[in-house]
N, C-alpha and C. Protein backbone atom coordinates (compact mmCIF):
# COMPACT_ATOMS: atom_id res chain seq x y z
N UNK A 1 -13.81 5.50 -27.02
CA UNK A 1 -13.33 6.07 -25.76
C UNK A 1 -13.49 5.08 -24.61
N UNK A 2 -14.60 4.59 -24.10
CA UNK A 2 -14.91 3.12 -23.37
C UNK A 2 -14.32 2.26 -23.60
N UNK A 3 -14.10 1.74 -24.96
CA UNK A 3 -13.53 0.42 -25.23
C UNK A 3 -12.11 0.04 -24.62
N UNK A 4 -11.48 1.65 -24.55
CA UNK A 4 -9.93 1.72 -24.11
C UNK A 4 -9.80 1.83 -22.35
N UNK A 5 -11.44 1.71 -22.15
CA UNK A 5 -11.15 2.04 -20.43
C UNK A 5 -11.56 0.56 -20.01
N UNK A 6 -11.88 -0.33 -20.74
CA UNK A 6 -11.88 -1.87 -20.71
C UNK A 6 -11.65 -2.25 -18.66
N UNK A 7 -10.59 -2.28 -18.57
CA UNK A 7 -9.70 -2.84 -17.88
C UNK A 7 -10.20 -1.89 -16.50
N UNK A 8 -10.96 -0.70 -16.49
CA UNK A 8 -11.78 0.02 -15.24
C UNK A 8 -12.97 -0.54 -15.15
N UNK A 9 -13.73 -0.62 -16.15
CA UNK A 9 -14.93 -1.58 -16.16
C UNK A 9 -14.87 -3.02 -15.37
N UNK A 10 -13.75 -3.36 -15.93
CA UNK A 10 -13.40 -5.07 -15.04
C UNK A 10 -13.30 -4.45 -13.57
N UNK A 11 -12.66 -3.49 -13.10
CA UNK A 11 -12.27 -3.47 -11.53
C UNK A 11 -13.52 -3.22 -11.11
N UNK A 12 -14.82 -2.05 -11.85
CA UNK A 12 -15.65 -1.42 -11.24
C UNK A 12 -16.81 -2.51 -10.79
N UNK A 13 -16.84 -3.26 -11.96
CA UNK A 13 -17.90 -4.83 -12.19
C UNK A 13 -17.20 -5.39 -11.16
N UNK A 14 -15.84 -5.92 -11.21
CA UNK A 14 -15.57 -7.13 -9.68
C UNK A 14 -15.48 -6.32 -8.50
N UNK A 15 -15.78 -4.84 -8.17
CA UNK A 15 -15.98 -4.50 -7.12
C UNK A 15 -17.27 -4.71 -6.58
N UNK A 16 -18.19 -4.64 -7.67
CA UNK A 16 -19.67 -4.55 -6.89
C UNK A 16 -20.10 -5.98 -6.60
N UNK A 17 -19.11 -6.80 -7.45
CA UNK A 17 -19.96 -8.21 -6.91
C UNK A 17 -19.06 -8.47 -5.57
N UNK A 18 -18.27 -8.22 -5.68
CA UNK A 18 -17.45 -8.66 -4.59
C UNK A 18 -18.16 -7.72 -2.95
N UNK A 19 -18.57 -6.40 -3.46
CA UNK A 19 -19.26 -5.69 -2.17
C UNK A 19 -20.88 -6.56 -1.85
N UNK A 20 -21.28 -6.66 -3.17
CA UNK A 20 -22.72 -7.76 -3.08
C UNK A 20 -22.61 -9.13 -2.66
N UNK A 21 -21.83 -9.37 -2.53
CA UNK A 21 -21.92 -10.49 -1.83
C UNK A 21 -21.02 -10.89 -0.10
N UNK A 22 -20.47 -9.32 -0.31
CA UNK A 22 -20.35 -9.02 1.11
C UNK A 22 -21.44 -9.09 2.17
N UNK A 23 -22.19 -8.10 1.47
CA UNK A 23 -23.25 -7.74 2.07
C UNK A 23 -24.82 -8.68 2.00
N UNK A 24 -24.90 -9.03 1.09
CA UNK A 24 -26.05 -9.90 1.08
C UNK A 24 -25.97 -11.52 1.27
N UNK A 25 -25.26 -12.18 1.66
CA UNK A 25 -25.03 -13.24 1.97
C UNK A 25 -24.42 -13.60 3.76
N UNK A 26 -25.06 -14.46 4.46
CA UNK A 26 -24.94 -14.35 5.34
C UNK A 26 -24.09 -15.45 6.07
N UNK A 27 -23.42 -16.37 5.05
CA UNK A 27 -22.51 -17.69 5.16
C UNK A 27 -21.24 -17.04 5.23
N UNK A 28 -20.45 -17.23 6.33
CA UNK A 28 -18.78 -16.75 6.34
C UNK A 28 -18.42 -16.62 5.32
N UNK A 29 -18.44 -18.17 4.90
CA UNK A 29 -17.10 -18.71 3.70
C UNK A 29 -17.73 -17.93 2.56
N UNK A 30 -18.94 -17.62 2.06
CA UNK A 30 -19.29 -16.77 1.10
C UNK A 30 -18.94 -15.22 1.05
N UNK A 31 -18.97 -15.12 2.84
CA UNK A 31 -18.17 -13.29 2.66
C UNK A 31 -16.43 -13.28 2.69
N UNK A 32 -15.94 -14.27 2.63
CA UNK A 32 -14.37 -14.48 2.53
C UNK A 32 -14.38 -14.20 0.76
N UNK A 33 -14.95 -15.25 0.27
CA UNK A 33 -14.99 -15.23 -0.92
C UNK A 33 -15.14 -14.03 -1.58
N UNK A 34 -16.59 -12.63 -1.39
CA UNK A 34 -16.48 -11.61 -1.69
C UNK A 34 -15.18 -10.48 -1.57
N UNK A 35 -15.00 -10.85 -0.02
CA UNK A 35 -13.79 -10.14 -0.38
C UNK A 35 -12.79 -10.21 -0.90
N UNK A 36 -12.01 -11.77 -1.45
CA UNK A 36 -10.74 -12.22 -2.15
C UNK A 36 -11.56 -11.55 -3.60
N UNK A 37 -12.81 -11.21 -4.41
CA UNK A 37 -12.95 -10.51 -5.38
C UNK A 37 -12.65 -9.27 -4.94
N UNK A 38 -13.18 -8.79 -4.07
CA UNK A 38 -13.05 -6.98 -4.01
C UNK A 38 -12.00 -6.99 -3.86
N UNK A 39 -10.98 -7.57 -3.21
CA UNK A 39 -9.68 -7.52 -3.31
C UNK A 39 -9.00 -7.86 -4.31
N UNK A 40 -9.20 -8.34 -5.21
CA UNK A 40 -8.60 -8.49 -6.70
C UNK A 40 -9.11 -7.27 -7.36
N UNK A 41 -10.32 -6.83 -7.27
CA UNK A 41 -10.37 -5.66 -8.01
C UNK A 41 -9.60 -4.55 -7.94
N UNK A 42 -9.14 -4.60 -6.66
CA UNK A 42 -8.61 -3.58 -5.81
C UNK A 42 -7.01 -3.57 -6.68
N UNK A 43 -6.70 -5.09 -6.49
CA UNK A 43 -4.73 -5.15 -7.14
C UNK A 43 -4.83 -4.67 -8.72
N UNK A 44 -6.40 -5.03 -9.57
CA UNK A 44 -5.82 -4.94 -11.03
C UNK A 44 -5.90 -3.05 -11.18
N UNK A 45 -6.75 -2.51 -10.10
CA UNK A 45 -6.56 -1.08 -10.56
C UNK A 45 -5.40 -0.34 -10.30
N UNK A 46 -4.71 -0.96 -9.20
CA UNK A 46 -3.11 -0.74 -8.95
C UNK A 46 -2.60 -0.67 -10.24
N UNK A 47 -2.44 -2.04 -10.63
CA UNK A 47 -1.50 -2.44 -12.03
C UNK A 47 -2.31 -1.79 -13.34
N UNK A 48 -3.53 -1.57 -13.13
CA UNK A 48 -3.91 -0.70 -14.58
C UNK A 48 -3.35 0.87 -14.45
N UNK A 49 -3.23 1.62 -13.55
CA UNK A 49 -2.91 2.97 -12.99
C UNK A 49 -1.62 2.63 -12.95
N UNK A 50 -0.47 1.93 -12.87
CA UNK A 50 0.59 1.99 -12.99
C UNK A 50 0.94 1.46 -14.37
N UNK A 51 0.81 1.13 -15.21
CA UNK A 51 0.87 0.97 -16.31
C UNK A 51 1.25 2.07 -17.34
N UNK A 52 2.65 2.69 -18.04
CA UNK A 52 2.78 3.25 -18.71
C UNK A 52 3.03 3.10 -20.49
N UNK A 53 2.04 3.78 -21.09
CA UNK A 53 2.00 3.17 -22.55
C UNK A 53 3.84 3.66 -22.90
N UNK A 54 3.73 2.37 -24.11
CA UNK A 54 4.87 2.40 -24.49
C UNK A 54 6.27 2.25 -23.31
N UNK A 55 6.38 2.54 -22.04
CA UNK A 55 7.37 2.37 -21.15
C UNK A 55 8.20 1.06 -20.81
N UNK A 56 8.94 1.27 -20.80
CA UNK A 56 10.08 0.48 -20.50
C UNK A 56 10.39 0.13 -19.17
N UNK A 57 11.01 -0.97 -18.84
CA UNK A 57 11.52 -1.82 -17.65
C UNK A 57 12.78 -0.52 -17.19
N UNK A 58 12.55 0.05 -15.92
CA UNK A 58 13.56 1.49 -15.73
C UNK A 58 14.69 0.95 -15.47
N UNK A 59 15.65 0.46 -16.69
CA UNK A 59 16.79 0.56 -16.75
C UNK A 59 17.34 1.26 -17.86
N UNK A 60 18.40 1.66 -17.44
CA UNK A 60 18.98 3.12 -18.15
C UNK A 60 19.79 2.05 -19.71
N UNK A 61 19.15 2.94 -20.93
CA UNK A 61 19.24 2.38 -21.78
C UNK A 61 19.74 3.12 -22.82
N UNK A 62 20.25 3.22 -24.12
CA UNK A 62 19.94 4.40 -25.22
C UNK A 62 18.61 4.29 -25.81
N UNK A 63 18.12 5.58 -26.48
CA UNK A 63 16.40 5.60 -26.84
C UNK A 63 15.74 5.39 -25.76
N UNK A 64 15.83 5.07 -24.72
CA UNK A 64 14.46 5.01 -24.28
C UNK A 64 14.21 6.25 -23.15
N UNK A 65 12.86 6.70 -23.35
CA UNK A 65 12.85 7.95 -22.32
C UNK A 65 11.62 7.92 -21.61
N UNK A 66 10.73 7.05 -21.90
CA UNK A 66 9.86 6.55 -20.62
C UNK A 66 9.74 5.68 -20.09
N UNK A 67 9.90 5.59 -18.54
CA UNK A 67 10.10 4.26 -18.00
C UNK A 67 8.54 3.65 -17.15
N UNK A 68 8.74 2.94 -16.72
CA UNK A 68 7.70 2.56 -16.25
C UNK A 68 8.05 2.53 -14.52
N UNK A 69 7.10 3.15 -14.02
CA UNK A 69 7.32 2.87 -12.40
C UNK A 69 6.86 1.38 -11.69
N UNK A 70 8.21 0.80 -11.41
CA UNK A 70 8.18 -0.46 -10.70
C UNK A 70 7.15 -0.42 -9.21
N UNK A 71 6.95 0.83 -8.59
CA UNK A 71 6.41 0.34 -7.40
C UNK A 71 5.22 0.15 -7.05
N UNK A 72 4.17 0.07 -7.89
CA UNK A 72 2.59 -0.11 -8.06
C UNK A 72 2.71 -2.06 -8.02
N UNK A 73 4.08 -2.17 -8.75
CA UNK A 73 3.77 -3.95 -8.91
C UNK A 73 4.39 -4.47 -8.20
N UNK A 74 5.46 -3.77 -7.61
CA UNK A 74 5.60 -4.26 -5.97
C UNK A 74 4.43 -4.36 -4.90
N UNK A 75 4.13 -3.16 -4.97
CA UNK A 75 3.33 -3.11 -3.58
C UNK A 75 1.89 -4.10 -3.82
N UNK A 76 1.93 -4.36 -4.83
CA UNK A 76 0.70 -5.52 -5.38
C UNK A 76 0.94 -6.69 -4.92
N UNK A 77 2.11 -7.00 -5.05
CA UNK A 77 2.60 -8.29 -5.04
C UNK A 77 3.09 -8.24 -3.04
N UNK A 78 3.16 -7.45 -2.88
CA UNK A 78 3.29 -7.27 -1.05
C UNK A 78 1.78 -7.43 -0.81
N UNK A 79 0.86 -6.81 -1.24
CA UNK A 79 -0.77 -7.28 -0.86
C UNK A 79 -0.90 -8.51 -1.55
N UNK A 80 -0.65 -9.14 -2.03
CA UNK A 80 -0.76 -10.41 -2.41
C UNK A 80 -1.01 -11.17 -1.60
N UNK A 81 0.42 -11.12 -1.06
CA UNK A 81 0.82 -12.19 -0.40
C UNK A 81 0.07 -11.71 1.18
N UNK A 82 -0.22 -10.74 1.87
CA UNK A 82 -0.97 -10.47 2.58
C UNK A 82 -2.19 -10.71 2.58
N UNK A 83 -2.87 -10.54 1.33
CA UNK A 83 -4.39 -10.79 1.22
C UNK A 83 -4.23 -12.40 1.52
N UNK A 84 -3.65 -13.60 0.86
CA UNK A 84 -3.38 -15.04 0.99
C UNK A 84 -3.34 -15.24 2.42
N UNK A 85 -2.72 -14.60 3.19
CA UNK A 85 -2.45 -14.88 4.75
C UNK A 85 -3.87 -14.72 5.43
N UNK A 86 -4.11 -13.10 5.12
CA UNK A 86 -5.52 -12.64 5.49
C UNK A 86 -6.67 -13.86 5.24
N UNK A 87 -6.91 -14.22 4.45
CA UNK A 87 -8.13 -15.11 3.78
C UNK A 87 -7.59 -16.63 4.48
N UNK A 88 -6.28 -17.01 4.94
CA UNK A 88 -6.24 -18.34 5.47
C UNK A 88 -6.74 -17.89 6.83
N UNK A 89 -6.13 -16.88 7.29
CA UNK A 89 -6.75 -16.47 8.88
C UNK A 89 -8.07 -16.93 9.05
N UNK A 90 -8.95 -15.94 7.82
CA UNK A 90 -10.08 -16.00 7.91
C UNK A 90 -11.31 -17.09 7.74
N UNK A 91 -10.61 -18.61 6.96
CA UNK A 91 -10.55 -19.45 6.65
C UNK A 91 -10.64 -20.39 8.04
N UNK A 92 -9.09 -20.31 8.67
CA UNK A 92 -8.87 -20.58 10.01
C UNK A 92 -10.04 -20.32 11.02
N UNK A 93 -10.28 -19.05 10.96
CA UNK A 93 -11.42 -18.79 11.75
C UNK A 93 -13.14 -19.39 11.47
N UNK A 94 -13.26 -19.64 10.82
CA UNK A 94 -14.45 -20.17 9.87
C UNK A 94 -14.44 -21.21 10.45
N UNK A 95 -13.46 -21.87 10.34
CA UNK A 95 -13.09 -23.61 10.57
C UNK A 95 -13.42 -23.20 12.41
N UNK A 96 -12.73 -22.81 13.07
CA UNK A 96 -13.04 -22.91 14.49
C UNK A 96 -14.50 -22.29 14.39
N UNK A 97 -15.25 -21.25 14.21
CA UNK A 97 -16.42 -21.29 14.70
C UNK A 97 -17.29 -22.38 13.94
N UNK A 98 -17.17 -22.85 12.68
CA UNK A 98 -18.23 -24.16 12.74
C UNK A 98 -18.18 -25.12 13.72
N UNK A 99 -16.56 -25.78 14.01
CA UNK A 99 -16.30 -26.31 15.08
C UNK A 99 -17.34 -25.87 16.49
N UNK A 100 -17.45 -24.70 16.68
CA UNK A 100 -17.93 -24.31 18.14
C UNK A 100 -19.31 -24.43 18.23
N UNK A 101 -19.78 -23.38 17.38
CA UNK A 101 -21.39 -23.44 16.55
C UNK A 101 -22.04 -24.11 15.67
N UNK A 102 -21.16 -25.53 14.87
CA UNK A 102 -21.90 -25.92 13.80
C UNK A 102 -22.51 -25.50 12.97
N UNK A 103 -22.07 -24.39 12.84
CA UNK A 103 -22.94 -23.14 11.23
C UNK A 103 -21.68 -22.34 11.04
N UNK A 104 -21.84 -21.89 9.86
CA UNK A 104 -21.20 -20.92 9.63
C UNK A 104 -21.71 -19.41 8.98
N UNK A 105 -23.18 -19.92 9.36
CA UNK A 105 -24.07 -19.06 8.91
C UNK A 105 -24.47 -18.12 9.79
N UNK A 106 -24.19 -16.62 9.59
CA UNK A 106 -24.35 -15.62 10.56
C UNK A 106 -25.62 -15.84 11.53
N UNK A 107 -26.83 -15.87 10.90
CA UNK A 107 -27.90 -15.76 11.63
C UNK A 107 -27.84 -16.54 13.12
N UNK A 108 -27.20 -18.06 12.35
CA UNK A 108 -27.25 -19.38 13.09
C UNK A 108 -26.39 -19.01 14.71
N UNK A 109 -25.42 -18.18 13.97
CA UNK A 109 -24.32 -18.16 15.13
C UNK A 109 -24.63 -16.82 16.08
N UNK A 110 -25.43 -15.92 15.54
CA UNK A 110 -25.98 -14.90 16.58
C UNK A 110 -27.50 -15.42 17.77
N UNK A 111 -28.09 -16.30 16.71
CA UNK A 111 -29.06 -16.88 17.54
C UNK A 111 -28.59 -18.02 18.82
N UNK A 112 -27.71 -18.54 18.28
CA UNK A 112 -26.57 -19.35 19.47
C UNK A 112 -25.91 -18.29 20.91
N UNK A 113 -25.97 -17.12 20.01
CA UNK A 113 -24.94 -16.84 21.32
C UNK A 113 -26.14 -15.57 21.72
N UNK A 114 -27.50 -15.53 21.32
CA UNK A 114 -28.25 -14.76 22.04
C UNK A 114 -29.00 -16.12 22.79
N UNK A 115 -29.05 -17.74 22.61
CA UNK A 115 -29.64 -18.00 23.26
C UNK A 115 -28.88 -18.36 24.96
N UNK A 116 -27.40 -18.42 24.75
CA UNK A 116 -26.62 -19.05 25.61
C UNK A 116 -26.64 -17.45 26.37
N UNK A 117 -26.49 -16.23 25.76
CA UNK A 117 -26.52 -14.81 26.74
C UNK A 117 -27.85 -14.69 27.58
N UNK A 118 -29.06 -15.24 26.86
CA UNK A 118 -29.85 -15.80 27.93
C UNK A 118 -30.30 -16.45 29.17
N UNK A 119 -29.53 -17.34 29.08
CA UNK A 119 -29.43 -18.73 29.93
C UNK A 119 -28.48 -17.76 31.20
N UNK A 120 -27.38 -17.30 30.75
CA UNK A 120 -26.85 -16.23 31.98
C UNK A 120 -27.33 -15.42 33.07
């Protein structure tokens, strides 16, 4: 019964590392990284939930009477290419605050801007 849910196990496992290392790591580029996993976990449960056994590409055929719904692997492939944009943004942004702060390490960059809210 498990063996056939394979492919939920993979999303449920790359969700938690991808939330664990959201959360427990305090380097940007390491929480970009968590989320391009949680976000992959996120597309393969799309495409495992749209997935119909035995179904066919929905074009009208003889014999065939289950099709498969195209729009789970569209709209995957529309977050795709969104998540890629998202993560250069975020990338982008990374790059300017080391630039500003020379860290990219949370702590580094809150202690910077509590010491400069000081100085005010």
């Amino acid at each position: 019964m498990f063996l056939g849910l394979y492919n939920y196990w993979i999303v449920v496992l790359l969700m938690m590392i991808g939330f664990y290392i959201v959360i427990a790591h305090g380097n940007l580029i390491k929480k970009l990284v968590g989320l391009t996993i949680f976000q992959t976990s996120v597309f393969i449960f799309y495409i495992s939930v749209g997935m119909v056994e035995r179904g066919s590409a929905p074009i009208l055929a003889e014999g065939i009477s289950d099709y498969s719904n195209p729009l789970p692997h569209v709209l995957i492939l529309t977050a795709i290419v969104v998540g890629i944009a998202t993560t250069a943004l975020g990338l982008a942004l990374a790059v300017r605050i080391k630039e500003s702060y020379g860290s990219v390490e949370e702590d580094e960059i809150q202690r910077q801007d509590q010491l400069n809210e000081d100085k005010s």
